[in-house]
Protein backbone atom coordinates (compact mmCIF):
# COMPACT_ATOMS: atom_id res chain seq x y z
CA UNK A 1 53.01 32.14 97.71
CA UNK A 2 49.83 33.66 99.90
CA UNK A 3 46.73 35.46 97.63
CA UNK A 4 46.74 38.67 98.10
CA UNK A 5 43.00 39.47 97.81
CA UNK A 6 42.70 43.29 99.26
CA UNK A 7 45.51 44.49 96.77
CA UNK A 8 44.25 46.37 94.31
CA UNK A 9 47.39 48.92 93.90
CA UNK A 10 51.11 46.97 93.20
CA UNK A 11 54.59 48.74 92.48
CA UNK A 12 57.49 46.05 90.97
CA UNK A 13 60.55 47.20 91.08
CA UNK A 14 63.61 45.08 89.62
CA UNK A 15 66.88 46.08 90.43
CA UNK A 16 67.82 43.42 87.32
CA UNK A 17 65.54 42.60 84.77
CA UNK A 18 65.20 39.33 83.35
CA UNK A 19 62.08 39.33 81.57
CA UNK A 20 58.33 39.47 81.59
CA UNK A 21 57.15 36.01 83.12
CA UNK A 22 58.97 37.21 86.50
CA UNK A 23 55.65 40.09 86.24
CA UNK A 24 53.14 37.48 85.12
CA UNK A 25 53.98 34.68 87.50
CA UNK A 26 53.17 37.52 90.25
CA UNK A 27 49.61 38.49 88.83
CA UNK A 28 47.31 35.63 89.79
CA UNK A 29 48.22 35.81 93.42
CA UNK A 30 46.80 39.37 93.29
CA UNK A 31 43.27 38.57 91.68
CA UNK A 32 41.59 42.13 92.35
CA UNK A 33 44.40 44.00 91.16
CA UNK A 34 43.52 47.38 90.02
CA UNK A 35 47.11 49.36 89.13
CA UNK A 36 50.41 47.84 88.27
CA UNK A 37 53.44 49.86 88.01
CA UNK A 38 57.10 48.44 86.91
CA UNK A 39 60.13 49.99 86.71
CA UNK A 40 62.81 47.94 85.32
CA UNK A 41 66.56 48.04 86.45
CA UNK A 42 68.89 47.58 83.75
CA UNK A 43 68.14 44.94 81.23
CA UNK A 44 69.81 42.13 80.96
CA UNK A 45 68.29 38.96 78.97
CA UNK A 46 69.01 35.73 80.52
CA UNK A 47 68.85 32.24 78.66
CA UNK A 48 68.18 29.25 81.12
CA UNK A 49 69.44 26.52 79.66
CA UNK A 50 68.83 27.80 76.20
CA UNK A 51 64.83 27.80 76.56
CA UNK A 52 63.31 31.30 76.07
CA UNK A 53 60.48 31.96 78.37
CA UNK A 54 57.29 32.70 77.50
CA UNK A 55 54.47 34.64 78.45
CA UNK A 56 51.93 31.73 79.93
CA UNK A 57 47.84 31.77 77.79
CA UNK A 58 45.98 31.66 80.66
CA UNK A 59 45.28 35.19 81.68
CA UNK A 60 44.68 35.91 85.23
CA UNK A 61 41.30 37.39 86.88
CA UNK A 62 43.14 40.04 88.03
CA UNK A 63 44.69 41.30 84.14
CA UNK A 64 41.16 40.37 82.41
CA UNK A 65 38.74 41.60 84.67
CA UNK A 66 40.02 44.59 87.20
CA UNK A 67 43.27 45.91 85.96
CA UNK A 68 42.76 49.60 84.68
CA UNK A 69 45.93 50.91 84.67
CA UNK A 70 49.76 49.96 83.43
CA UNK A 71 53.06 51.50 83.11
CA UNK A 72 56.16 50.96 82.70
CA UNK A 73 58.88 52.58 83.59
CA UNK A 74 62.57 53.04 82.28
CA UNK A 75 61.24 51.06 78.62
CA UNK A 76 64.34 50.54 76.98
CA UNK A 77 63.76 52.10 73.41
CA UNK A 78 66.61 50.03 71.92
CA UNK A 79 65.13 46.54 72.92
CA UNK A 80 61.68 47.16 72.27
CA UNK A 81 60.34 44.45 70.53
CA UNK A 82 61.83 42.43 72.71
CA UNK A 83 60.43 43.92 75.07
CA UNK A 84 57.28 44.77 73.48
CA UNK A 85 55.19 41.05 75.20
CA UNK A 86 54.07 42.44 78.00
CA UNK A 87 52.50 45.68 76.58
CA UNK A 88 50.51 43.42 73.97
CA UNK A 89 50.03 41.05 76.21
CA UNK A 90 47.80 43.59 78.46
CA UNK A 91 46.42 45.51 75.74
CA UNK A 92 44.84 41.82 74.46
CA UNK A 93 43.21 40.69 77.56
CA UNK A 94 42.77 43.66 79.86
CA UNK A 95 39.16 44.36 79.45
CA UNK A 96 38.64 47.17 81.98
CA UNK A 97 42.36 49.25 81.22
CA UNK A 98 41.13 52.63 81.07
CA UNK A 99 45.17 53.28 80.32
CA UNK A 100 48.57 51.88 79.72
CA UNK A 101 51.56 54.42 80.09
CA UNK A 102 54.97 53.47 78.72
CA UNK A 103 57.87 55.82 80.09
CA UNK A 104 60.59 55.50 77.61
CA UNK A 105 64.38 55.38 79.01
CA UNK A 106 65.13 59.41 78.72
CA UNK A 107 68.94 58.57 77.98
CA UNK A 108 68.27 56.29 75.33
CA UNK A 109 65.51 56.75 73.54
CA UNK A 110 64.94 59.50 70.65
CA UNK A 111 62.03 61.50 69.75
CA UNK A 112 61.66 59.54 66.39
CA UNK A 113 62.04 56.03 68.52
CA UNK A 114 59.61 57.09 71.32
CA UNK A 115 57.09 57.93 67.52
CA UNK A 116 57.94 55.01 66.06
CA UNK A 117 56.99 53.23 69.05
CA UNK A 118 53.71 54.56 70.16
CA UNK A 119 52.51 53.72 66.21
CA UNK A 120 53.90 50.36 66.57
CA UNK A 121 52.22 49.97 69.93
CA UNK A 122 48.94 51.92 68.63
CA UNK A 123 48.39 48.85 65.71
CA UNK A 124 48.47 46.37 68.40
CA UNK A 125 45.02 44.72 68.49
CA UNK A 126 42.86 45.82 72.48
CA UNK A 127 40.09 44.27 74.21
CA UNK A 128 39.20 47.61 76.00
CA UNK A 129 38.09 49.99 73.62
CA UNK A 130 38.22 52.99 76.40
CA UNK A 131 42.34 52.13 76.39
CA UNK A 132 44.37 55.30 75.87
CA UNK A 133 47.71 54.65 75.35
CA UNK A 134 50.53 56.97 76.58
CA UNK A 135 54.06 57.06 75.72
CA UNK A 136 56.82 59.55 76.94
């Protein structure tokens, strides 16, 4: 796969969501990335062979060192800490993320979930102390 070193702005959109190492095996061919934005399809786990995948421990230039902004869109309330990797993983290591914006699935997702949620994500430890943290 090419670099992609003037992108500083990137949209992912998955029609079918497998799971979170399909976003982070995308990020070090985009090493000045400023603002990521996915919106995931409907979610559907898949197994490969019975291996899980992870997110990988080296964190790429782009997520430690120029990414200051992160949402997500269509966060499925119901599989949420399943789900909930990728958030930590850029709260941990993004040291410039001026904010990371979860938009919770409207149609399944309650006021006390969407709460319960934003705490849950709110305890999780940040490198960027100028993070705000948005949920709706």
């Amino acid at each position: 796969m090419p670099v992609f070193r003037n992108l500083i702005s990137l949209e992912l959109t998955f029609p079918r969501f497998r799971g979170w190492f399909d976003v982070v095996e995308v990020l070090p061919y985009c090493p000045n990335l400023q603002s990521l934005a996915i919106e995931k399809g409907k979610y559907r786990r898949i197994i490969e062979d019975q291996l899980e995948h992870t997110i990988e421990p080296v964190v790429p230039e782009c997520v430690s060192l120029h990414l200051k902004t992160c949402s997500v869109r269509h966060y499925p309330v119901k599989s949420m800490y399943e789900d909930f990797d990728l958030a930590a993983y850029i709260l941990q290591n993004a040291r410039v993320l001026q904010v990371l914006t979860i938009h919770m699935d409207p149609y399944h997702s309650t006021e006390s979930e969407k709460d319960q949620f934003f705490n849950y994500l709110s305890r999780c430890p940040r490198i960027s102390q100028a993070c705000k943290i948005e949920c709706n």
